[in-house]
N, C-alpha and C. Protein backbone atom coordinates (compact mmCIF):
# COMPACT_ATOMS: atom_id res chain seq x y z
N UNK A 1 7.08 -16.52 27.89
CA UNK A 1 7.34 -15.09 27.77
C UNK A 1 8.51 -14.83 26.84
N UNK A 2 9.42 -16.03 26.77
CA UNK A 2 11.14 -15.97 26.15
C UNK A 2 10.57 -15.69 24.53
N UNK A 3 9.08 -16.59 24.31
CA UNK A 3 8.71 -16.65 22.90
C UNK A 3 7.94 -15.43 22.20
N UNK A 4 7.65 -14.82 23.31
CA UNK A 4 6.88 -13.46 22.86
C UNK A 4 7.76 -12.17 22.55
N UNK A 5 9.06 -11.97 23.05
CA UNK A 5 9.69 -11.89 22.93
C UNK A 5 10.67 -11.59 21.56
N UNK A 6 11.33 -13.19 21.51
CA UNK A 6 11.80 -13.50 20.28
C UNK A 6 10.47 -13.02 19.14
N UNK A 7 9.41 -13.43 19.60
CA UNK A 7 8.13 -13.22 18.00
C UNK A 7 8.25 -11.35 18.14
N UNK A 8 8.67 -10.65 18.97
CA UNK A 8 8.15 -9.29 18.42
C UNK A 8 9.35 -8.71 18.42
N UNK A 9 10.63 -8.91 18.55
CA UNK A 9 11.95 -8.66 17.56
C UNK A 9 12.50 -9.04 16.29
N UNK A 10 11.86 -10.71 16.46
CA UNK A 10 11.74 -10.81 14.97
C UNK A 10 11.12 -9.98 13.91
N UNK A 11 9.76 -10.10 14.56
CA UNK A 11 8.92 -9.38 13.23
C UNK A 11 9.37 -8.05 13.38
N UNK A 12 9.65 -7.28 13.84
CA UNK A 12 10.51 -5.64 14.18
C UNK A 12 11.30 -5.85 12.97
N UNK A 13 12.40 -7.06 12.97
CA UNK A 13 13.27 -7.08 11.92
C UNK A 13 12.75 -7.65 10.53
N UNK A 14 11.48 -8.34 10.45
CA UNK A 14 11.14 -8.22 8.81
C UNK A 14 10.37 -7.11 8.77
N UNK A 15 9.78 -6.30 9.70
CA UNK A 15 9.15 -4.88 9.23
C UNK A 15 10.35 -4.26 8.93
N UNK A 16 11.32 -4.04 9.38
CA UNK A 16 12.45 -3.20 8.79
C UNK A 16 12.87 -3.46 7.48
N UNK A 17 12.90 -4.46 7.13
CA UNK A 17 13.84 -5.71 6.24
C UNK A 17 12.52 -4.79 5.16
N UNK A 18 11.15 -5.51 5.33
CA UNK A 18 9.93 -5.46 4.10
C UNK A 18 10.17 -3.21 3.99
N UNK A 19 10.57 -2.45 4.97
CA UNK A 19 10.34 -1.23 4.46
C UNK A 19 11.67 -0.81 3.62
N UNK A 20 12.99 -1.41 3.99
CA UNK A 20 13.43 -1.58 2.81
C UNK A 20 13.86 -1.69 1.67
N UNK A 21 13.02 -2.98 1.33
CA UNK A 21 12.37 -3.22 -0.05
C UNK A 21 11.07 -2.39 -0.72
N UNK A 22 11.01 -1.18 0.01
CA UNK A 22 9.99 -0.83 -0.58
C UNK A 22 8.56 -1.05 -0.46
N UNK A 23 8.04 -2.35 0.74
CA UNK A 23 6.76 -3.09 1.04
C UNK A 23 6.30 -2.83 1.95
N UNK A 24 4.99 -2.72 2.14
CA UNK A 24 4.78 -2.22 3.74
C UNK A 24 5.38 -3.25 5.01
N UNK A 25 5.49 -2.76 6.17
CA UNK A 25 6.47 -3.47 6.97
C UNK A 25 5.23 -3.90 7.52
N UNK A 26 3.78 -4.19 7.45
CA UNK A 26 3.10 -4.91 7.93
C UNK A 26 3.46 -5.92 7.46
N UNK A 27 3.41 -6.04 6.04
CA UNK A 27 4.01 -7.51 5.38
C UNK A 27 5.53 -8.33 5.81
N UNK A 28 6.07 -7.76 6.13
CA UNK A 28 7.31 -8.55 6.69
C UNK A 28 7.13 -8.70 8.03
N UNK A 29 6.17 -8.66 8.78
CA UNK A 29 6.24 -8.43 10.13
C UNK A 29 5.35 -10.04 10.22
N UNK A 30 4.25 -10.05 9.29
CA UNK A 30 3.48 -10.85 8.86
C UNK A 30 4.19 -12.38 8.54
N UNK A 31 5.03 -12.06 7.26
CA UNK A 31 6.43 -13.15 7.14
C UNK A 31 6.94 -13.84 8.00
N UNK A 32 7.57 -12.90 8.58
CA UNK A 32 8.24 -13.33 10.20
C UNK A 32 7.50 -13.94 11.49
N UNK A 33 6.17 -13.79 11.34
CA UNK A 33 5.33 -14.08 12.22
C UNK A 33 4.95 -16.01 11.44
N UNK A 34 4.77 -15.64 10.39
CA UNK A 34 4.37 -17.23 9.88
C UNK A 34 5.66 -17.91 9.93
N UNK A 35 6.87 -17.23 9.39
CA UNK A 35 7.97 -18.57 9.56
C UNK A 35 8.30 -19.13 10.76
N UNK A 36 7.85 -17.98 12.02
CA UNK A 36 8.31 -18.46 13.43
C UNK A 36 7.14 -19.43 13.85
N UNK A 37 6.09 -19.82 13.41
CA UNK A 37 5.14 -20.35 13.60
C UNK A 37 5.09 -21.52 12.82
N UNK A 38 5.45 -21.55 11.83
CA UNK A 38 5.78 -23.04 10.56
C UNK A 38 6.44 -23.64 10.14
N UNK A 39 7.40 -22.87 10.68
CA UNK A 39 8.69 -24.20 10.38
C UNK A 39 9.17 -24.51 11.92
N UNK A 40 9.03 -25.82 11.34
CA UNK A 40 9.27 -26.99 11.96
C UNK A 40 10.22 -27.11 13.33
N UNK A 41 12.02 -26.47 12.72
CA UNK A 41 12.89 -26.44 13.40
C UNK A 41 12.87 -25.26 14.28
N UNK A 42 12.38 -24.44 13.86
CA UNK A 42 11.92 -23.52 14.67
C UNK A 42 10.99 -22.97 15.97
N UNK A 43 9.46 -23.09 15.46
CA UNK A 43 8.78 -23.68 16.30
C UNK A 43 8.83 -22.37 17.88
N UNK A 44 9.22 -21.52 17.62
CA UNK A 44 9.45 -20.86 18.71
C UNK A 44 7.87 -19.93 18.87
N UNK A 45 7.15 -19.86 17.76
CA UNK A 45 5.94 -19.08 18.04
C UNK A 45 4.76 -20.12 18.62
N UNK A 46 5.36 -21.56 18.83
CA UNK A 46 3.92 -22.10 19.03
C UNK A 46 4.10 -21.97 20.68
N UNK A 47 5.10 -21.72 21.44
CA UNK A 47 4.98 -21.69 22.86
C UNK A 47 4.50 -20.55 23.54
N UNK A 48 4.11 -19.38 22.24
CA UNK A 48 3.08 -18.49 23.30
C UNK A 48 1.60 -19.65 23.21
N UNK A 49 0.76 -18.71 24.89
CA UNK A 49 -0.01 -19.92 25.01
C UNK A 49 -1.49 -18.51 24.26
N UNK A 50 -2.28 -19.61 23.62
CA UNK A 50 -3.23 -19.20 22.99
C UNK A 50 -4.15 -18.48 23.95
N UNK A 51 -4.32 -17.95 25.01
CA UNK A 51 -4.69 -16.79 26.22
C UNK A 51 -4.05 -15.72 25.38
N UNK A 52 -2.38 -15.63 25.64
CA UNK A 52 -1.87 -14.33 25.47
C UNK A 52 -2.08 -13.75 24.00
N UNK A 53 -1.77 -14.82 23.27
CA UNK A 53 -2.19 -14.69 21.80
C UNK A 53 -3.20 -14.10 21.48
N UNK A 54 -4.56 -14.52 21.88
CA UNK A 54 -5.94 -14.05 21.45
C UNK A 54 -5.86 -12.25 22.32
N UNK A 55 -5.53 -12.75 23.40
CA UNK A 55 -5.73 -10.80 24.25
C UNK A 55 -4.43 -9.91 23.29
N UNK A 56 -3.34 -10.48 22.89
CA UNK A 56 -2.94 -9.57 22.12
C UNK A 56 -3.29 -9.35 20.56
N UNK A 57 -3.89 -10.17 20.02
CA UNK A 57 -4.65 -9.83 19.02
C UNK A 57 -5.63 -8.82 19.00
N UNK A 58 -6.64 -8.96 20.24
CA UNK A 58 -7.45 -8.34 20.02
C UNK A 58 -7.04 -6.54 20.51
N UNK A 59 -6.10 -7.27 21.18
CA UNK A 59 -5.71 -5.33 22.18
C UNK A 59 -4.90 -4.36 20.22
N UNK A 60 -4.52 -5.39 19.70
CA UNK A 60 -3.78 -4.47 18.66
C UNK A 60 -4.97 -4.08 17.28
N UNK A 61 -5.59 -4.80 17.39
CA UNK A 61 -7.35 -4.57 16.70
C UNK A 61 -7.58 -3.47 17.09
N UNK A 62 -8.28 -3.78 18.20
CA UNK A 62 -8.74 -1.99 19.46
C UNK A 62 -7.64 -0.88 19.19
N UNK A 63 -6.27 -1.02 18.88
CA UNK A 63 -5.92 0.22 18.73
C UNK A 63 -5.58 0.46 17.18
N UNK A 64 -5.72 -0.32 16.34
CA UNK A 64 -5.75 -0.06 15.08
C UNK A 64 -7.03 0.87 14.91
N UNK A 65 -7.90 0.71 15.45
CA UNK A 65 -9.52 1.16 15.00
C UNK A 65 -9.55 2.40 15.66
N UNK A 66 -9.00 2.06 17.07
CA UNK A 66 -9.11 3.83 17.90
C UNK A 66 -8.26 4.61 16.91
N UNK A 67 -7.17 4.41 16.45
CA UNK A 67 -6.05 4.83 15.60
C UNK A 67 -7.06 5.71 14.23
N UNK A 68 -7.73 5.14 14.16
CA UNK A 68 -8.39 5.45 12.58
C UNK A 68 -9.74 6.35 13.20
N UNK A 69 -10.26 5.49 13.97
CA UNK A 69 -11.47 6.64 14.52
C UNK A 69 -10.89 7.90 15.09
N UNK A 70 -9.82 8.29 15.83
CA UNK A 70 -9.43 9.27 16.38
C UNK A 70 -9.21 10.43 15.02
N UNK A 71 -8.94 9.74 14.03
CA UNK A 71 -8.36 10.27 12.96
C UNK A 71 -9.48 11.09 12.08
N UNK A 72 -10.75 10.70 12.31
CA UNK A 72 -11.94 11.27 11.54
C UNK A 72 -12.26 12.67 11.98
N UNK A 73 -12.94 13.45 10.96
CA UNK A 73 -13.02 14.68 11.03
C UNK A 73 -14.83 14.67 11.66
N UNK A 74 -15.81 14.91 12.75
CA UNK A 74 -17.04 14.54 12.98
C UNK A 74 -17.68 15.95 11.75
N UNK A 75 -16.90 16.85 11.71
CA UNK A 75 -18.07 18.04 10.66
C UNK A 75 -18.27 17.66 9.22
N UNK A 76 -17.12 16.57 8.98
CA UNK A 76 -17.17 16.21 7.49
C UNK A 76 -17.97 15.38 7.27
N UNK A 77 -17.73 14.03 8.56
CA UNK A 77 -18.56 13.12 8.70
C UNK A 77 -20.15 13.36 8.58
N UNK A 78 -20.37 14.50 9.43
CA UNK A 78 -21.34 15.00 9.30
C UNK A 78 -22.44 15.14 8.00
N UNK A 79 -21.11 16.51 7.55
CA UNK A 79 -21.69 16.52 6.15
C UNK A 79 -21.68 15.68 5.06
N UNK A 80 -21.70 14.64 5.32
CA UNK A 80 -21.49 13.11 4.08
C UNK A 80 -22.26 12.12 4.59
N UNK A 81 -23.44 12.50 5.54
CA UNK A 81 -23.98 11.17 6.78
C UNK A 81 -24.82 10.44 5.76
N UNK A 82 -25.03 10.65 4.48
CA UNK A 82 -25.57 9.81 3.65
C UNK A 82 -24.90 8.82 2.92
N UNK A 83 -23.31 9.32 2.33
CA UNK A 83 -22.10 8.39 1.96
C UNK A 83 -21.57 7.89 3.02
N UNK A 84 -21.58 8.14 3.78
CA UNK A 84 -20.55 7.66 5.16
C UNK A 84 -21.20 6.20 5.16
N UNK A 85 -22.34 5.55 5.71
CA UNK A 85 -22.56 3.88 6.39
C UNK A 85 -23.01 3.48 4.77
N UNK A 86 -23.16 4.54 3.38
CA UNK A 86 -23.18 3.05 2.32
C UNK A 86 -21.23 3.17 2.76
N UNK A 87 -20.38 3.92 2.35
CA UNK A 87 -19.04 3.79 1.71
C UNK A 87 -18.49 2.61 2.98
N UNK A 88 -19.18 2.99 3.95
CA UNK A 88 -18.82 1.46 5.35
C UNK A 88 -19.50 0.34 4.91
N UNK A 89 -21.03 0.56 5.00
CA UNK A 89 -21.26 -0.87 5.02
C UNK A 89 -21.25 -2.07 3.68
N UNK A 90 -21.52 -1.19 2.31
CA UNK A 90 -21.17 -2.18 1.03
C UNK A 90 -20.25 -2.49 0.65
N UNK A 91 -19.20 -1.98 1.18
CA UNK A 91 -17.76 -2.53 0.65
C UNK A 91 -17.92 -3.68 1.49
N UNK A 92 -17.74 -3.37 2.60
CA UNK A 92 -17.89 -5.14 3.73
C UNK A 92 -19.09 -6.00 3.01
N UNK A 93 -19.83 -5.61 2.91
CA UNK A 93 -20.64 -6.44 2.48
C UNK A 93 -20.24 -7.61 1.07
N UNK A 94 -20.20 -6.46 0.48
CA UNK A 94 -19.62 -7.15 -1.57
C UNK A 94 -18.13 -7.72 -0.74
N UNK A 95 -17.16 -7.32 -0.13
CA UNK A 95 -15.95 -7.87 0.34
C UNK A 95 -16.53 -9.60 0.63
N UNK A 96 -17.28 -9.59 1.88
CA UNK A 96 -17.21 -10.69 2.19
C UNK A 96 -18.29 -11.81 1.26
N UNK A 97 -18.95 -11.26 0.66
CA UNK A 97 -19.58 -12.06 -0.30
C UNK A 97 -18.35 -12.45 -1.60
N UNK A 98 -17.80 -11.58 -2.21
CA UNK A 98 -16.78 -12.34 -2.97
C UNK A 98 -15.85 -13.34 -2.38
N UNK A 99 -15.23 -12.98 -1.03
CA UNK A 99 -14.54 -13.57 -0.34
C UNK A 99 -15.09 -15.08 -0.34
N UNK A 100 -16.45 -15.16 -0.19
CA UNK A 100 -17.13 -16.27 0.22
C UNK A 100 -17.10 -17.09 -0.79
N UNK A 101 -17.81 -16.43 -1.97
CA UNK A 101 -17.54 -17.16 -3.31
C UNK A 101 -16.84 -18.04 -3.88
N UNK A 102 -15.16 -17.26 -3.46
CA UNK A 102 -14.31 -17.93 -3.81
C UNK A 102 -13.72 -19.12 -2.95
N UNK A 103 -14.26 -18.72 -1.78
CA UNK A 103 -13.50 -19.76 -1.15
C UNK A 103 -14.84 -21.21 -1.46
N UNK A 104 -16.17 -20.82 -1.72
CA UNK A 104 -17.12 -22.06 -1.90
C UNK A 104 -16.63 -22.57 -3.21
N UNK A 105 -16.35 -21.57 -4.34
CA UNK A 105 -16.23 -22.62 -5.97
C UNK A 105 -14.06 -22.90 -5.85
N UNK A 106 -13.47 -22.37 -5.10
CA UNK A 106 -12.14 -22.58 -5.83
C UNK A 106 -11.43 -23.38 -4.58
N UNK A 107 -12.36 -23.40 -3.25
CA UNK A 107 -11.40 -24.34 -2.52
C UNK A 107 -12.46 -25.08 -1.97
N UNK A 108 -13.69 -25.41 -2.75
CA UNK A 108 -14.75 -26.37 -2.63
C UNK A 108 -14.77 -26.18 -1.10
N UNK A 109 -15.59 -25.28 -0.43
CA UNK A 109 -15.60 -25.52 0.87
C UNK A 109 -17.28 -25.49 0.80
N UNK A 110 -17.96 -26.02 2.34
CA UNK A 110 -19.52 -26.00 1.95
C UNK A 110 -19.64 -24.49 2.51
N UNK A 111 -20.99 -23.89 1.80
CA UNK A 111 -21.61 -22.41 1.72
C UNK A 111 -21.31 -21.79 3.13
N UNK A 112 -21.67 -22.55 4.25
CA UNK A 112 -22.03 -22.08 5.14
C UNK A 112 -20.28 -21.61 5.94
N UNK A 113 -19.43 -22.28 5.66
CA UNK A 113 -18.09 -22.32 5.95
C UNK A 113 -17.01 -21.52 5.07
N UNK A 114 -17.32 -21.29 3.60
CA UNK A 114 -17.39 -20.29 2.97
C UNK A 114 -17.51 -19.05 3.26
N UNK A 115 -18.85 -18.57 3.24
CA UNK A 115 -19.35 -17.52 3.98
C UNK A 115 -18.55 -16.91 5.21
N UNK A 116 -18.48 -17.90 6.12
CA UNK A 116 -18.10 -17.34 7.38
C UNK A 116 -16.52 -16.82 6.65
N UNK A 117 -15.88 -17.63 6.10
CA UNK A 117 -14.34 -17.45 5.79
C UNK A 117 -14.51 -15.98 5.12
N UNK A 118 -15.21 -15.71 4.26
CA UNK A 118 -15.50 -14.22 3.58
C UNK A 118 -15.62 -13.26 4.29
N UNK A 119 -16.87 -13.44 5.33
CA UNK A 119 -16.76 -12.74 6.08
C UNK A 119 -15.90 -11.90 7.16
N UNK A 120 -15.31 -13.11 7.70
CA UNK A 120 -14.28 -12.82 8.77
C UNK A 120 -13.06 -12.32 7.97
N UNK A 121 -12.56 -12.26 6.95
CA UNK A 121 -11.51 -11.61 6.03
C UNK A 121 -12.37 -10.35 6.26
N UNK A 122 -13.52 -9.96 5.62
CA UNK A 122 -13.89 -8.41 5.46
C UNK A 122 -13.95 -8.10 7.10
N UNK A 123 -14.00 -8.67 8.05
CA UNK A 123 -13.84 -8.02 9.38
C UNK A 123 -12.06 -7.76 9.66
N UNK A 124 -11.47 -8.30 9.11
CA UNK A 124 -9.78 -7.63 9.91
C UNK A 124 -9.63 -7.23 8.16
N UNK A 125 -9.90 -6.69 7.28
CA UNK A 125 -9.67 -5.98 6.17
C UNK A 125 -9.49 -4.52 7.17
N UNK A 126 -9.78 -3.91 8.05
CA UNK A 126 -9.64 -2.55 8.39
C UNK A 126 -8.35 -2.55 9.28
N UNK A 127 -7.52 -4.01 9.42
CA UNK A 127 -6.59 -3.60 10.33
C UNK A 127 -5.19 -3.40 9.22
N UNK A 128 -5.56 -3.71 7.61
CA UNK A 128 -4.22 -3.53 7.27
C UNK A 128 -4.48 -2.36 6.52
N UNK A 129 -6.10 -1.63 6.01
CA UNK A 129 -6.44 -0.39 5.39
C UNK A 129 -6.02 0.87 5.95
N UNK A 130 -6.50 0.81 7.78
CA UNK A 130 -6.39 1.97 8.56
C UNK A 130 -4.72 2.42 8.85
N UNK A 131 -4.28 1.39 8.66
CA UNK A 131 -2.92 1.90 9.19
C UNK A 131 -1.92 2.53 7.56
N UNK A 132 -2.49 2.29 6.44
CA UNK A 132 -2.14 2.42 5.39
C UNK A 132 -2.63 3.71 4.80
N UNK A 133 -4.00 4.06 5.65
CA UNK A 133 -4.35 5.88 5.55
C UNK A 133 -3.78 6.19 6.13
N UNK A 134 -3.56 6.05 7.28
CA UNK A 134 -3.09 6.93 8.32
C UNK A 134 -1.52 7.40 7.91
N UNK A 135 -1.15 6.56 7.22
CA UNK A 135 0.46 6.63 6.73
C UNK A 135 0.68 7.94 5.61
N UNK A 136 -0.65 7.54 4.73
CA UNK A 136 -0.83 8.31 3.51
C UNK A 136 -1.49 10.11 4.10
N UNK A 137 -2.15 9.73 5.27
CA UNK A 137 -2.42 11.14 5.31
C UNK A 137 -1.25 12.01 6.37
N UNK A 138 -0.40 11.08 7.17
CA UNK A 138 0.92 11.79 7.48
C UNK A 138 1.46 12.24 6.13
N UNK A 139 1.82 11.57 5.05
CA UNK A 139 2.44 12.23 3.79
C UNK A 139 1.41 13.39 3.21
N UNK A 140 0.54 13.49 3.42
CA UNK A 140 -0.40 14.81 2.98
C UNK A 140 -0.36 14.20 1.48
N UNK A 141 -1.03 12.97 0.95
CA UNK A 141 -1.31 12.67 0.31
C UNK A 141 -2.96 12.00 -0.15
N UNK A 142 -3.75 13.40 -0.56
CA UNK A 142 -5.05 12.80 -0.88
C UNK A 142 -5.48 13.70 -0.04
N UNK A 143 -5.22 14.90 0.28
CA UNK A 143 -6.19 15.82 1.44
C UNK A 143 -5.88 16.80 0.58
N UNK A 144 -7.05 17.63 -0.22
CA UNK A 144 -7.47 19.26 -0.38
C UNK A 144 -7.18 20.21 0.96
N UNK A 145 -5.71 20.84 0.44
CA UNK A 145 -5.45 22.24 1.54
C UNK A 145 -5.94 23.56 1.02
């Protein structure tokens, strides 16, 4: 519990640190999360146990997405129900197919392991997008008044 802890004051302090500099504080939060996890002398992120890890992953997923769905307008949605599942589903799609690509020709991995790696990038691609609208449409940036 001492390590869960230390991991979400740390990263508090490279989200502060990365906003800053000007960067989104997902990215320093991110930083802080890999150095407490990779170096060596440190070592303080590997004693959460992979239970709490995975349920808090997924609980901060679930509210990234409620976060963004709450946020949709249903009359606009409405009126766009023809752009709405292409502008969803081909970006994921072309996402994880390039994704895949690259990881089969530039880190020689086989197709099938590839693929999945592409894929699963275009599935948490909405947890660092949604929170990056949601920011932009608090600034009233990109909305016709």
């Amino acid at each position: 519990f001492f390590a869960l802890i230390v991991l979400v004051v740390v990263s508090s302090i490279g989200g502060f640190l990365a906003k800053l500099a000007k960067l989104p504080p997902l990215l320093g939060m991110m930083v802080a999360g890999f150095l407490l996890r990779n170096i060596p002398v440190i070592g303080i992120a590997g004693d959460i146990s992979s239970i709490w890890s995975s349920t808090l992953r997924n609980i901060a997923l679930v509210i990234i997405l409620i976060r963004g769905g709450i946020s949709l307008d249903a009359k606009q949605l409405w009126k766009l129900k023809f752009a709405v599942p292409t502008l969803a589903i081909l970006p994921c799609i072309l996402e994880g197919a390039t994704d895949g690509l690259i990881a089969i020709y530039f880190l020689e991995m086989p197709w099938q392991w590839g693929l999945m790696l592409g894929y699963l990038l275009a599935a948490l691609s909405p947890s660092v997008v949604v929170p990056t609208t949601l920011s932009l449409r608090e600034k009233v940036v990109g909305i016709n008044q």
